[in-house]
C-alpha atoms as a PDB file:
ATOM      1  CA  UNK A   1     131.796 114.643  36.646  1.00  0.00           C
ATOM      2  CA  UNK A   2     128.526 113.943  34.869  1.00  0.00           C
ATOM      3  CA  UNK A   3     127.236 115.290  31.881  1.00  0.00           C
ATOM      4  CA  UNK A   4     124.229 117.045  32.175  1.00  0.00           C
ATOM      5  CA  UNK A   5     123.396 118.713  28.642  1.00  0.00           C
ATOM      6  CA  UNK A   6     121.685 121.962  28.386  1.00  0.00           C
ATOM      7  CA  UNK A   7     121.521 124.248  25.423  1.00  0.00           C
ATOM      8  CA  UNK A   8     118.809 125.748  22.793  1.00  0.00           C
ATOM      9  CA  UNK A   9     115.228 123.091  22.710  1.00  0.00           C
ATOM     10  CA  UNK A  10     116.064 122.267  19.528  1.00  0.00           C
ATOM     11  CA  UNK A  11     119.177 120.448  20.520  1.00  0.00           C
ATOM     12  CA  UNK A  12     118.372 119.516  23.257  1.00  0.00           C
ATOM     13  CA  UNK A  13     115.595 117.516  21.894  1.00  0.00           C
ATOM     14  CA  UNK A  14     117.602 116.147  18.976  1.00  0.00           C
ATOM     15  CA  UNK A  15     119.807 113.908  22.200  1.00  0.00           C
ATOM     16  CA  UNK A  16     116.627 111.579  22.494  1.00  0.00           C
ATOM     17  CA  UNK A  17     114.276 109.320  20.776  1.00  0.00           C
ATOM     18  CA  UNK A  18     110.758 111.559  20.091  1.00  0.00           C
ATOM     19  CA  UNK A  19     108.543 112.290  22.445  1.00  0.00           C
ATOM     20  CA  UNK A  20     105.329 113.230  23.086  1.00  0.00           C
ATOM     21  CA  UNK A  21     105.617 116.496  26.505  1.00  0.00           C
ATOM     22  CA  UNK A  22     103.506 117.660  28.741  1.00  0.00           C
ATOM     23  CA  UNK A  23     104.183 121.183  30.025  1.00  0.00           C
ATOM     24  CA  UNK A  24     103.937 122.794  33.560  1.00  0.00           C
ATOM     25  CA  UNK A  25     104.345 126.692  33.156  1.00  0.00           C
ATOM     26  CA  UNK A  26     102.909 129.777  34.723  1.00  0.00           C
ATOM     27  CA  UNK A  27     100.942 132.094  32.369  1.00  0.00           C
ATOM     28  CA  UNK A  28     102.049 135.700  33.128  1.00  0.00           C
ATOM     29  CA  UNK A  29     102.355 139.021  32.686  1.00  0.00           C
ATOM     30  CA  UNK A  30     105.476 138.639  30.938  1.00  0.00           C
ATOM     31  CA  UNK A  31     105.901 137.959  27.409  1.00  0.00           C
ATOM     32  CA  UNK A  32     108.294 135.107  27.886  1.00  0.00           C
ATOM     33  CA  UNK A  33     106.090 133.209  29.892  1.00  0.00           C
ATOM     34  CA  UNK A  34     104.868 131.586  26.812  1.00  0.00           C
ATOM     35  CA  UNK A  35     108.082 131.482  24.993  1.00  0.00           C
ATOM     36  CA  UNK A  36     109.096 128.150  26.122  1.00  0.00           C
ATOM     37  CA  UNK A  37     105.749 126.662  25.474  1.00  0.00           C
ATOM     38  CA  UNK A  38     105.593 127.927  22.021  1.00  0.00           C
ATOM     39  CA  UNK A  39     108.406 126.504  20.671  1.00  0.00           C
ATOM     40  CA  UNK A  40     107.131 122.902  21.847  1.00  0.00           C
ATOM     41  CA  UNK A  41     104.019 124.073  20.483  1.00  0.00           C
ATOM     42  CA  UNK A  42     105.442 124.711  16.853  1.00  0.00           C
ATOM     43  CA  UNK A  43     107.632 121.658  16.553  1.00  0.00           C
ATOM     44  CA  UNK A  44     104.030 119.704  17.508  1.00  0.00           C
ATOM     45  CA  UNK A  45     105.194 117.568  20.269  1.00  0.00           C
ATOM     46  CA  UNK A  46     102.833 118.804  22.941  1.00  0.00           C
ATOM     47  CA  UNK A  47     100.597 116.004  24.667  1.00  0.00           C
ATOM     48  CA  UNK A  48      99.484 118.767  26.816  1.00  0.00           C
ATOM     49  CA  UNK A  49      99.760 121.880  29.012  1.00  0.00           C
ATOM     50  CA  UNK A  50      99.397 123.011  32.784  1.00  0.00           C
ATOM     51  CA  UNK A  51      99.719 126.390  33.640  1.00  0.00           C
ATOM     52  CA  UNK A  52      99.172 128.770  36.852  1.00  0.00           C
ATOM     53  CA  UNK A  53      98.021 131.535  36.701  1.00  0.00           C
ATOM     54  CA  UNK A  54      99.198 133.042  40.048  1.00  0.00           C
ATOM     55  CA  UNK A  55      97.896 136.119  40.841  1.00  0.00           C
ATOM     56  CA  UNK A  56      99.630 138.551  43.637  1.00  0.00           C
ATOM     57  CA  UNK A  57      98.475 140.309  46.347  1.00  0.00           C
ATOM     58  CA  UNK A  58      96.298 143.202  45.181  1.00  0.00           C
ATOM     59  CA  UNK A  59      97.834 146.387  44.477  1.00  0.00           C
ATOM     60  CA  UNK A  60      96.100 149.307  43.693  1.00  0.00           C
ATOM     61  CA  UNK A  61      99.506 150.969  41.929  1.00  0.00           C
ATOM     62  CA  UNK A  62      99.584 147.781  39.445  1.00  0.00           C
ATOM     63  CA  UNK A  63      95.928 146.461  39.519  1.00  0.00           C
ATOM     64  CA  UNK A  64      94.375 147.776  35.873  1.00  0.00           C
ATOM     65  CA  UNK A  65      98.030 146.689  33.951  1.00  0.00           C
ATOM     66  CA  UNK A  66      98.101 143.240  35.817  1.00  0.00           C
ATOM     67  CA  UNK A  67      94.488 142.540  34.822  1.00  0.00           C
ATOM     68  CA  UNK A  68      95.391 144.228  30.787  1.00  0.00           C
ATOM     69  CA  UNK A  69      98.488 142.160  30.733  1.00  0.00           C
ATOM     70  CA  UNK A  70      97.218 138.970  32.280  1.00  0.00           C
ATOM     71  CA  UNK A  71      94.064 139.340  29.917  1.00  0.00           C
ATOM     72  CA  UNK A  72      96.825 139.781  27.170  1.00  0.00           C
ATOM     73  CA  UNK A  73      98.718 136.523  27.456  1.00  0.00           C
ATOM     74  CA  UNK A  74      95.339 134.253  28.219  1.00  0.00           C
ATOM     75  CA  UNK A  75      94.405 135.587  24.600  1.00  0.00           C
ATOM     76  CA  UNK A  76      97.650 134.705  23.002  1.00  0.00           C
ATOM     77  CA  UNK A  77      97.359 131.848  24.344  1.00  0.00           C
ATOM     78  CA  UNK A  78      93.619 130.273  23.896  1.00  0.00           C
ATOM     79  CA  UNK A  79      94.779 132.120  20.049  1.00  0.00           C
ATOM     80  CA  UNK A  80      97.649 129.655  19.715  1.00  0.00           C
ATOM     81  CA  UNK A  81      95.587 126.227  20.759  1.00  0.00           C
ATOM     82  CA  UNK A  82      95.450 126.443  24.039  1.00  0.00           C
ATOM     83  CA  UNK A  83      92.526 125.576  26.111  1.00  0.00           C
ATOM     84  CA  UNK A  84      90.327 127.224  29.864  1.00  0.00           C
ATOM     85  CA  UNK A  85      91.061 124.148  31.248  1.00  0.00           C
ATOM     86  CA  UNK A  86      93.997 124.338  31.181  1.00  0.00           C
ATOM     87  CA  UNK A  87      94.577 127.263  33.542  1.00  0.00           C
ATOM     88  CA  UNK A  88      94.716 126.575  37.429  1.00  0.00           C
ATOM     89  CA  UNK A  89      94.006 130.355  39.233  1.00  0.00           C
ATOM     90  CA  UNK A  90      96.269 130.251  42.289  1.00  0.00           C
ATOM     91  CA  UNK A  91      96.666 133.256  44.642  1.00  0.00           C
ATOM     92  CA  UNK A  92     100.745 133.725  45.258  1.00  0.00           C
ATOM     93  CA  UNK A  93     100.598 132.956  48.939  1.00  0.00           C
ATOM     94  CA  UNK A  94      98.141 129.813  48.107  1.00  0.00           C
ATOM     95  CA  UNK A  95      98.984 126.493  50.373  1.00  0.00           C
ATOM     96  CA  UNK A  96     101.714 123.804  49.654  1.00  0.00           C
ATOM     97  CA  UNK A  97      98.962 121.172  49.204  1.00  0.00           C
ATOM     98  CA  UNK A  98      97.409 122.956  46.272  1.00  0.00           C
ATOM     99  CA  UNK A  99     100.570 123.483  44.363  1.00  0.00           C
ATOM    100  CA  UNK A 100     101.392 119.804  45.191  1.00  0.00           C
ATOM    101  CA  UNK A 101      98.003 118.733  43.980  1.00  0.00           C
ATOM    102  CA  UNK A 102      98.868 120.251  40.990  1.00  0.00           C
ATOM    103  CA  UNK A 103     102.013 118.461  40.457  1.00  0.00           C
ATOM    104  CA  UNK A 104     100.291 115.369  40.885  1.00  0.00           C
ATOM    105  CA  UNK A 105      97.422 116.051  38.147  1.00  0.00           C
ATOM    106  CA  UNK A 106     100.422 116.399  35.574  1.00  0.00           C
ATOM    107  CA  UNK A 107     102.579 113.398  36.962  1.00  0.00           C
ATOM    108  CA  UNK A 108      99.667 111.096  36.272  1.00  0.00           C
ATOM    109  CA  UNK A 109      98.888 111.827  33.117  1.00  0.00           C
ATOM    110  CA  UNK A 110     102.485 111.558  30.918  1.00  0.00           C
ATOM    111  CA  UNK A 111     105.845 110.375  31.428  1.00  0.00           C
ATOM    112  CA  UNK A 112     107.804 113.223  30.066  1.00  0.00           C
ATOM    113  CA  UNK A 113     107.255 116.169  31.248  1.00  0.00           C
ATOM    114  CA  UNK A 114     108.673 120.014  30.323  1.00  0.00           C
ATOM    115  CA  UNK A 115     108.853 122.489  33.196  1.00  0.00           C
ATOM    116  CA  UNK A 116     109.109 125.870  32.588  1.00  0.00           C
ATOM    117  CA  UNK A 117     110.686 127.943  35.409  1.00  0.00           C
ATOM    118  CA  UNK A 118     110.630 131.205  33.376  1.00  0.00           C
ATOM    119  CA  UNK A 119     108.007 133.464  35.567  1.00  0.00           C
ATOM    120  CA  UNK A 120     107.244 130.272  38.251  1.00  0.00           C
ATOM    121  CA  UNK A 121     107.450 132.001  41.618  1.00  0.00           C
ATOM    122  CA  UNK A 122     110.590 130.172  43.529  1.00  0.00           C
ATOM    123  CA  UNK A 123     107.660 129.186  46.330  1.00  0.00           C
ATOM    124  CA  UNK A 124     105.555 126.926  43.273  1.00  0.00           C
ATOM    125  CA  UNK A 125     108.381 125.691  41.208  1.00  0.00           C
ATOM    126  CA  UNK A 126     110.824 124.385  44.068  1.00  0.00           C
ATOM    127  CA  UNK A 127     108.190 121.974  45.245  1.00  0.00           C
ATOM    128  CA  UNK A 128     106.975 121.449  41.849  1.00  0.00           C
ATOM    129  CA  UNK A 129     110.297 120.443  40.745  1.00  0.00           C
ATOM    130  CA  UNK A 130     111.127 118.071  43.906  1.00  0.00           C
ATOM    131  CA  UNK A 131     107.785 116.475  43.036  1.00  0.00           C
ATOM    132  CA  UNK A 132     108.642 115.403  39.363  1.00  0.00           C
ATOM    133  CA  UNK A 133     112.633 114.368  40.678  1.00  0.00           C
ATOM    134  CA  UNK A 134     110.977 112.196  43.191  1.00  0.00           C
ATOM    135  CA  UNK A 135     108.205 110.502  40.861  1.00  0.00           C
ATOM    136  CA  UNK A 136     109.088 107.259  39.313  1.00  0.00           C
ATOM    137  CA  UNK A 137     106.429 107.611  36.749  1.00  0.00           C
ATOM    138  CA  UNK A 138     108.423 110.965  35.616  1.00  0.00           C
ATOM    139  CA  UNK A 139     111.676 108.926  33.076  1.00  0.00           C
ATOM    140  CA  UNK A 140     112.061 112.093  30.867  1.00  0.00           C
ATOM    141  CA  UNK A 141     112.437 115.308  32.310  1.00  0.00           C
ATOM    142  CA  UNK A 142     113.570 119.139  31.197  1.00  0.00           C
ATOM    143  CA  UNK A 143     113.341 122.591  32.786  1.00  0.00           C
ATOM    144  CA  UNK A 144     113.371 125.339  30.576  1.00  0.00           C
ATOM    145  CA  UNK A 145     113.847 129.079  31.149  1.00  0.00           C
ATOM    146  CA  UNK A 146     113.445 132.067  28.603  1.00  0.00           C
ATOM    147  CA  UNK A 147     116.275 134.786  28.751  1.00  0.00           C
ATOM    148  CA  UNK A 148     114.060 138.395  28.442  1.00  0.00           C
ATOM    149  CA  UNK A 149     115.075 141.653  26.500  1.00  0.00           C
ATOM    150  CA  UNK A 150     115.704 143.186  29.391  1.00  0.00           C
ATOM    151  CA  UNK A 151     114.101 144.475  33.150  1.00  0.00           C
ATOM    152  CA  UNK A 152     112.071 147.104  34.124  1.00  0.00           C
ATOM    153  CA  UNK A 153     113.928 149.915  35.336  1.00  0.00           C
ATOM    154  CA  UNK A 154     112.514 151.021  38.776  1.00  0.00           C
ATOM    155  CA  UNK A 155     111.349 148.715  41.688  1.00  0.00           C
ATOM    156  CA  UNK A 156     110.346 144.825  40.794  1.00  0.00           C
ATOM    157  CA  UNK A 157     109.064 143.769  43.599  1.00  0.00           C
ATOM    158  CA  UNK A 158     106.931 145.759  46.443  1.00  0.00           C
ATOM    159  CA  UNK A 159     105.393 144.342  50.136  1.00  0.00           C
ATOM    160  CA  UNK A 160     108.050 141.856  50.774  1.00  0.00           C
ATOM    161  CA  UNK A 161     107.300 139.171  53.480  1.00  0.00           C
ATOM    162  CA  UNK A 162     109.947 138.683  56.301  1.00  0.00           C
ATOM    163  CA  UNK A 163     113.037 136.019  55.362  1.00  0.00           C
ATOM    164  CA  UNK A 164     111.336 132.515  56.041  1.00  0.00           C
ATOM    165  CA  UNK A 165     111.984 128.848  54.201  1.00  0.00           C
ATOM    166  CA  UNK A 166     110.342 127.980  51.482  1.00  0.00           C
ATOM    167  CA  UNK A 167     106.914 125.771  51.536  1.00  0.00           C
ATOM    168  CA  UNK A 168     108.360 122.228  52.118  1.00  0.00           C
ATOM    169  CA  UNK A 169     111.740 123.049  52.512  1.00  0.00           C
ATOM    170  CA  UNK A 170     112.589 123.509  56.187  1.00  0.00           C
ATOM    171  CA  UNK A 171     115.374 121.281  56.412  1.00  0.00           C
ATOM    172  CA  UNK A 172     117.850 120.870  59.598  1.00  0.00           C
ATOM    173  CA  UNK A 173     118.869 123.484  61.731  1.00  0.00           C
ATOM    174  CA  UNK A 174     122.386 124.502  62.456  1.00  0.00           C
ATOM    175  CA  UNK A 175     123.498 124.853  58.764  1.00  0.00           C
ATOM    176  CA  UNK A 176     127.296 124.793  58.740  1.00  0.00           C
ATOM    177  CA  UNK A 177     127.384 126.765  55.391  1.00  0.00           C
ATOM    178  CA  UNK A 178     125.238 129.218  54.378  1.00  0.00           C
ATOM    179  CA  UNK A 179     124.958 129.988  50.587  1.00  0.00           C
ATOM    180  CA  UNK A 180     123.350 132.442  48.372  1.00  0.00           C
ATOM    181  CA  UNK A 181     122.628 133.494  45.206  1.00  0.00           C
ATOM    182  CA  UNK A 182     123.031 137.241  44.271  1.00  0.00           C
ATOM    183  CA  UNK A 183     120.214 138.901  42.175  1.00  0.00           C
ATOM    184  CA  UNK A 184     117.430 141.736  42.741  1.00  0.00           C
ATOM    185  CA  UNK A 185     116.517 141.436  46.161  1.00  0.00           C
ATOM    186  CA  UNK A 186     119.816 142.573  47.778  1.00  0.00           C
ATOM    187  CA  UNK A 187     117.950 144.770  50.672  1.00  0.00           C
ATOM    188  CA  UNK A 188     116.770 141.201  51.885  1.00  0.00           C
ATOM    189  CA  UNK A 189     120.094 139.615  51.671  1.00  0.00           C
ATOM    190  CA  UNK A 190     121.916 142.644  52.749  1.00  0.00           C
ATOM    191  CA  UNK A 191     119.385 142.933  55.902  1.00  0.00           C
ATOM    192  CA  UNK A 192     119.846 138.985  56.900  1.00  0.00           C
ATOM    193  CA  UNK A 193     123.452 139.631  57.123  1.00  0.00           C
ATOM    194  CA  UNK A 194     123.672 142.434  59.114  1.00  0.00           C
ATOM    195  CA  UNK A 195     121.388 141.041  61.841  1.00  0.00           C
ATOM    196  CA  UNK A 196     123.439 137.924  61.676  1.00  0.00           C
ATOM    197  CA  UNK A 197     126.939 139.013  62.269  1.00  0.00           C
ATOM    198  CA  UNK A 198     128.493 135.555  63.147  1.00  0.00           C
ATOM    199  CA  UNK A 199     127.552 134.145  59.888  1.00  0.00           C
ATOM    200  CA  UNK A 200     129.617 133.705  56.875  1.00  0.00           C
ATOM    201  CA  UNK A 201     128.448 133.422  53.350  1.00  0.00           C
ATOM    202  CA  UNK A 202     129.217 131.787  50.156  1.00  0.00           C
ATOM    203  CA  UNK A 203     127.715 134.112  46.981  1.00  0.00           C
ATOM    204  CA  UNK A 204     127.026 132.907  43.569  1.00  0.00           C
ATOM    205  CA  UNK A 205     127.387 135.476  41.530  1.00  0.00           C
ATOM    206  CA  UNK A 206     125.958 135.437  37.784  1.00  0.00           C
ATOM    207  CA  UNK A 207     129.216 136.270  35.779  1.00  0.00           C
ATOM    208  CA  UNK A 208     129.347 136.307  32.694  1.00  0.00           C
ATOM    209  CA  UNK A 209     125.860 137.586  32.487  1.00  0.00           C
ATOM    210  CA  UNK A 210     123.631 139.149  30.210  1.00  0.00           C
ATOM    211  CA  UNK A 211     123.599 142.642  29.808  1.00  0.00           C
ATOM    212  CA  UNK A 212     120.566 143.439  31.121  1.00  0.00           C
ATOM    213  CA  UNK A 213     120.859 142.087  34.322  1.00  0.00           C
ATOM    214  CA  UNK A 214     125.109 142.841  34.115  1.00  0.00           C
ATOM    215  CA  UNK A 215     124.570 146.557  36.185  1.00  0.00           C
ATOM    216  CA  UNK A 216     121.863 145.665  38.616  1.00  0.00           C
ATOM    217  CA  UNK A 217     123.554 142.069  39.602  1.00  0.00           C
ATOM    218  CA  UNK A 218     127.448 144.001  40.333  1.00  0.00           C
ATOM    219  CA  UNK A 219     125.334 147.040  42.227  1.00  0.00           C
ATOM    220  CA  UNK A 220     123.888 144.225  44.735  1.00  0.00           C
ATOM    221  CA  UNK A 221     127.258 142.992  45.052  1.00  0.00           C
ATOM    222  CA  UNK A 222     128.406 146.413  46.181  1.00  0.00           C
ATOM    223  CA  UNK A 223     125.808 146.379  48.282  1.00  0.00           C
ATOM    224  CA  UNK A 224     126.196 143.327  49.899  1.00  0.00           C
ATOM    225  CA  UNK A 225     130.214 144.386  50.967  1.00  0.00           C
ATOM    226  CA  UNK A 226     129.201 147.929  52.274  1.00  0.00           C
ATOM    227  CA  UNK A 227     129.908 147.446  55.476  1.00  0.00           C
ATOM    228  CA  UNK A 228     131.040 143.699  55.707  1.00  0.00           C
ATOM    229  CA  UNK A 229     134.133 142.588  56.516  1.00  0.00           C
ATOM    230  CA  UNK A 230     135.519 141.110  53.510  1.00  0.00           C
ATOM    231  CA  UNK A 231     135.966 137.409  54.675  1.00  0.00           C
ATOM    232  CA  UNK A 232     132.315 137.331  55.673  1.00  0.00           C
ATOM    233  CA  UNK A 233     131.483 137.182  51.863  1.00  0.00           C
ATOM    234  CA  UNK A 234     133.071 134.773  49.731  1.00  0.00           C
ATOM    235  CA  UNK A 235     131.703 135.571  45.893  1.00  0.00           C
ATOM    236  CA  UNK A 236     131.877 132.776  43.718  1.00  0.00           C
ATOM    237  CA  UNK A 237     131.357 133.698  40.032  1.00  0.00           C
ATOM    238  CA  UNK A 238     128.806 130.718  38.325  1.00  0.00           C
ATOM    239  CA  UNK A 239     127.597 131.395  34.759  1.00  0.00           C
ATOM    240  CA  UNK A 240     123.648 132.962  34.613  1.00  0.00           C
ATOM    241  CA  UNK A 241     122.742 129.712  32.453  1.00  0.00           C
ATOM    242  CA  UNK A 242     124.970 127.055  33.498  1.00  0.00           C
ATOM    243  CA  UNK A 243     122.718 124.806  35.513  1.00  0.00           C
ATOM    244  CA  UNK A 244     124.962 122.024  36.122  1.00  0.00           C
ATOM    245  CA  UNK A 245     128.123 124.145  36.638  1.00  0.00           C
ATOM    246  CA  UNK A 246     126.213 125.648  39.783  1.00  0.00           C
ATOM    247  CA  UNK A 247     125.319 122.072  40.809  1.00  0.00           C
ATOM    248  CA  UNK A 248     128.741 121.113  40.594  1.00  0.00           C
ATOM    249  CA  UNK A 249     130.203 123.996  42.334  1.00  0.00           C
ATOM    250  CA  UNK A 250     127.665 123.634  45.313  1.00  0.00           C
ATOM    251  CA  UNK A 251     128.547 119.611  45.659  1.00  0.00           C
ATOM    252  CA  UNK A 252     131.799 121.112  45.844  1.00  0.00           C
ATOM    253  CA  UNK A 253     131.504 123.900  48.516  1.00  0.00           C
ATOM    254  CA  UNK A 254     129.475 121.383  50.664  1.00  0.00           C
ATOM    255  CA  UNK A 255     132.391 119.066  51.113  1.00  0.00           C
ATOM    256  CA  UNK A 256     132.810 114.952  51.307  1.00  0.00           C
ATOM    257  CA  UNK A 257     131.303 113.821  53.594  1.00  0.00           C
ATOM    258  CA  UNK A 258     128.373 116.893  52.745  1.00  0.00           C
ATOM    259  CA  UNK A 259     127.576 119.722  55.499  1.00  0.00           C
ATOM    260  CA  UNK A 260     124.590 121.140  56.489  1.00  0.00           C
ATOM    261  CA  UNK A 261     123.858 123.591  53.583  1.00  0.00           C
ATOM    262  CA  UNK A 262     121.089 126.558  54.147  1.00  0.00           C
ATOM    263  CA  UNK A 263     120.296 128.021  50.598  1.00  0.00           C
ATOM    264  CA  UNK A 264     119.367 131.573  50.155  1.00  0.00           C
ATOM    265  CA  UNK A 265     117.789 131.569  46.586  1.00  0.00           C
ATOM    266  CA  UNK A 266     118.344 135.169  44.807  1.00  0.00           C
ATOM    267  CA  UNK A 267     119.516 135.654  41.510  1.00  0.00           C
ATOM    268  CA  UNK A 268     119.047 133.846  38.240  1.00  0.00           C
ATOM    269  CA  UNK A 269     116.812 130.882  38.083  1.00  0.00           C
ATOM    270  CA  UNK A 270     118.586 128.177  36.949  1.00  0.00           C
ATOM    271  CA  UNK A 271     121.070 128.676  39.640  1.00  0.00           C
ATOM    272  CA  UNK A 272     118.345 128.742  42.187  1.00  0.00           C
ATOM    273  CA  UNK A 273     117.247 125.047  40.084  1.00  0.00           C
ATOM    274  CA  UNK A 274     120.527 124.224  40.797  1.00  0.00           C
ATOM    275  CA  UNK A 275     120.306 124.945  44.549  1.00  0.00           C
ATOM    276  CA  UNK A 276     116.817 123.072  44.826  1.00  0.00           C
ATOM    277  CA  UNK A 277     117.804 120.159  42.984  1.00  0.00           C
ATOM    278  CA  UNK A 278     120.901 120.214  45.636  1.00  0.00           C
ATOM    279  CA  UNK A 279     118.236 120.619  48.673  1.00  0.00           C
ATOM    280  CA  UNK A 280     115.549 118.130  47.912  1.00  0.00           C
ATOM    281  CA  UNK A 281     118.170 115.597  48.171  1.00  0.00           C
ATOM    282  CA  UNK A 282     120.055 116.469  51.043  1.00  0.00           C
ATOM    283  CA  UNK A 283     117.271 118.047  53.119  1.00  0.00           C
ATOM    284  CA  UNK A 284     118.990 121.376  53.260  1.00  0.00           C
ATOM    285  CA  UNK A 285     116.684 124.475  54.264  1.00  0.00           C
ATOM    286  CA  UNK A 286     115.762 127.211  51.923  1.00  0.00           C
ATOM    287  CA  UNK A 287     114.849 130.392  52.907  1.00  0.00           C
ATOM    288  CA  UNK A 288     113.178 133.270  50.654  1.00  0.00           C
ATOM    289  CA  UNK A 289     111.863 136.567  51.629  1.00  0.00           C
ATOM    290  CA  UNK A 290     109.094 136.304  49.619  1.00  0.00           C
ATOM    291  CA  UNK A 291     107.681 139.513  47.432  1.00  0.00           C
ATOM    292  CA  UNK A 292     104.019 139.633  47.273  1.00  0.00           C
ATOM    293  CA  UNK A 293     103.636 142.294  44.617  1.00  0.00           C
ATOM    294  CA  UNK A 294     105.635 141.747  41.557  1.00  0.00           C
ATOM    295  CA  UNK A 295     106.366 144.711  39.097  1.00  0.00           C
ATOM    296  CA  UNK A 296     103.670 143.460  35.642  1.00  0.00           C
ATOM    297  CA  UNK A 297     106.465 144.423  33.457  1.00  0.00           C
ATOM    298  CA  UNK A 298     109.173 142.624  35.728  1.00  0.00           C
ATOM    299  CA  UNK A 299     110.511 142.100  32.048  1.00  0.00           C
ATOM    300  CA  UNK A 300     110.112 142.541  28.727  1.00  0.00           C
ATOM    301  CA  UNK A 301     110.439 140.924  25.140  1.00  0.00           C
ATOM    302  CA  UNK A 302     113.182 138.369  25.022  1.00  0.00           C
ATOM    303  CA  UNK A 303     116.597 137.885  24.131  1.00  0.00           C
ATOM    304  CA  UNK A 304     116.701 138.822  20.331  1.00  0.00           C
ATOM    305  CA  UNK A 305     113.307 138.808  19.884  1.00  0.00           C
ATOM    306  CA  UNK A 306     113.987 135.196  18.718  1.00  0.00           C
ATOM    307  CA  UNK A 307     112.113 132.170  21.325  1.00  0.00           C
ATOM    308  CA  UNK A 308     115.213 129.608  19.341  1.00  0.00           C
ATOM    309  CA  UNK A 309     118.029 131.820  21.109  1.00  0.00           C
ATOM    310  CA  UNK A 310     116.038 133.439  24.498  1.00  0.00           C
ATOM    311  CA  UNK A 311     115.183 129.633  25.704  1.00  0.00           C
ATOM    312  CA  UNK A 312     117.264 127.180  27.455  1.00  0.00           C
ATOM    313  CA  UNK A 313     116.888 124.045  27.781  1.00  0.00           C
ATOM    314  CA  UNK A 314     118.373 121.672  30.758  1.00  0.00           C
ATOM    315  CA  UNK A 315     118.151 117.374  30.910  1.00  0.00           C
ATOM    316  CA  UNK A 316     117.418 116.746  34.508  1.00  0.00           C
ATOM    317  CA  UNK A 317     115.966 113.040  33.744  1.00  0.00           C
ATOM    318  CA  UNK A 318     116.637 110.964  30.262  1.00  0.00           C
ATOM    319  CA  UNK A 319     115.128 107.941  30.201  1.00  0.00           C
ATOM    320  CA  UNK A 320     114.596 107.090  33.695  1.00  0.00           C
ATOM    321  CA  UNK A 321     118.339 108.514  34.549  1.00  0.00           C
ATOM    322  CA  UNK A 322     118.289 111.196  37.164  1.00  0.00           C
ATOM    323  CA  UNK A 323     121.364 113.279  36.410  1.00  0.00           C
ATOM    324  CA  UNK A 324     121.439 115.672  39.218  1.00  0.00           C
ATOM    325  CA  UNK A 325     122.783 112.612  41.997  1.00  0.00           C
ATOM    326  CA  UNK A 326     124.705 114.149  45.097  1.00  0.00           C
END
């Protein structure tokens, strides 16, 4: 089994020789979409910054907040040394060649590179992240995520596009295992399932969890069995945080020699880093209903009010060592 270290930034950094980062991130309405790249900020080890600034569909029930709260985080962040140009406006739906043009612009400039998955859409940071696995000039690589406060209580997402794969991840056909990771969206999941009655399906569910997505993540789960036989869903418990442990567990459900896996990406994101880290090397599909209106206060504050405890910190590449092999 390889070790794969992930903890707090502060370790994590103290494993290698300094460095000089570059950060890809996505400036949001969420507080913690800066937390990551403030603590790189502070310890003054930042070569530079990227960051989208994705903007949903227009909704007319979220519009003035989206624009306050968008308007919001640009100040805090031109206010702590950031710069215009370094904001890229994408709409949410925008092409796979633009967010791949984007990946390229970082990858040319530095060698190290920090991305932060905390409010990245799953459609921008899966081929964002295959991009920087795949690049040779990439030899130091880390994905961060910031744990919030907790969730906004009603509805987080609204005007949900039909289940389709993911921009550049089509894969084969035919999967022989289907798996999926259990978080908000349930109705999506729940929906697939039901109009696919042959299929079985290997869950990931976030346990142990943080408390405030412990009630919402076990009321999916409920409402993924309503109505399913009980072999047709096998739940799999996989810690919220534990990156590699999901790896691990996936390399394990898929076999020796490896099946056809099709990934269903709900839930927690560094499970669904796990899954893409998994898919870009084996070609497996991944498939995504994908919201197009996002709740502006899908979160808020972060875990203990303290960016040293609410962000993670995950090694995917040290020194030219990719440690996330099949």
């Amino acid at each position: 089994m390889t070790y794969r270290p992930w903890g707090s930034v502060e370790w994590s950094l103290s494993l290698s020789n300094p460095k000089q980062w570059s950060l890809i991130g996505a400036l949001g309405t969420e507080e913690r979409s800066l937390s990551a790249w403030g603590l790189f900020n502070q310890f003054g080890i930042l070569k530079g910054q990227s960051f989208a600034e994705i903007l949903d569909v227009d909704s007319v029930k979220y519009r003035q907040l989206n624009k306050d709260l968008l308007a919001l985080r640009r100040a805090e962040f031109l206010g702590s040394g950031g710069k215009v140009a370094d904001i890229t406006t994408f709409d949410l739906m925008s092409e796979l060649f633009r967010i791949r043009q984007f990946s390229q612009e970082v990858i040319q400039k530095n060698s190290s590179i920090v991305l932060d998955i905390t409010s990245l859409p799953k459609r921008f940071f899966f081929p964002i992240l295959e991009a920087l696995v795949k690049s040779a000039n990439i030899r130091d690589l880390l994905i961060t995520y910031t744990c919030p406060d907790s969730y906004a209580s009603g509805a987080l997402y609204e005007d949900i596009e039909p289940w389709k794969t993911l921009p550049g991840f089509g894969g084969r056909d035919n999967p022989d295992i289907w798996i999926a990771g259990v978080g908000f969206l349930a109705e999506s999941l729940k929906r697939y399932i039901v109009d696919n009655p042959k299929e079985k399906i290997k869950v990931l569910v976030p346990f142990p969890a943080p408390l405030s997505s412990l009630r919402r993540t076990w009321q999916s789960v409920a409402e993924l069995e309503q109505g399913n036989p009980e072999n047709r869903i096998d739940k799999i418990r996989v810690d919220t945080l534990d990156m590699s442990a999901a790896f691990d567990r996936i390399s394990s459900l898929a076999g020796k020699p490896a099946k056809n896996i099709a990934f269903a990406p709900f839930g927690p994101k560094p499970t669904s880093a796990a899954m893409c880290l998994y898919a870009l090397q084996q070609k497996s599909s991944v498939h995504y209903p994908q919201p197009t209106v996002y709740h502006p206060e899908y979160s808020k504050g972060i875990k203990k009010g303290d960016p040293k405890i609410a962000v993670s910190s995950y090694w995917i590449k040290h020194d030219g060592e990719f440690l996330y092999h099949v």
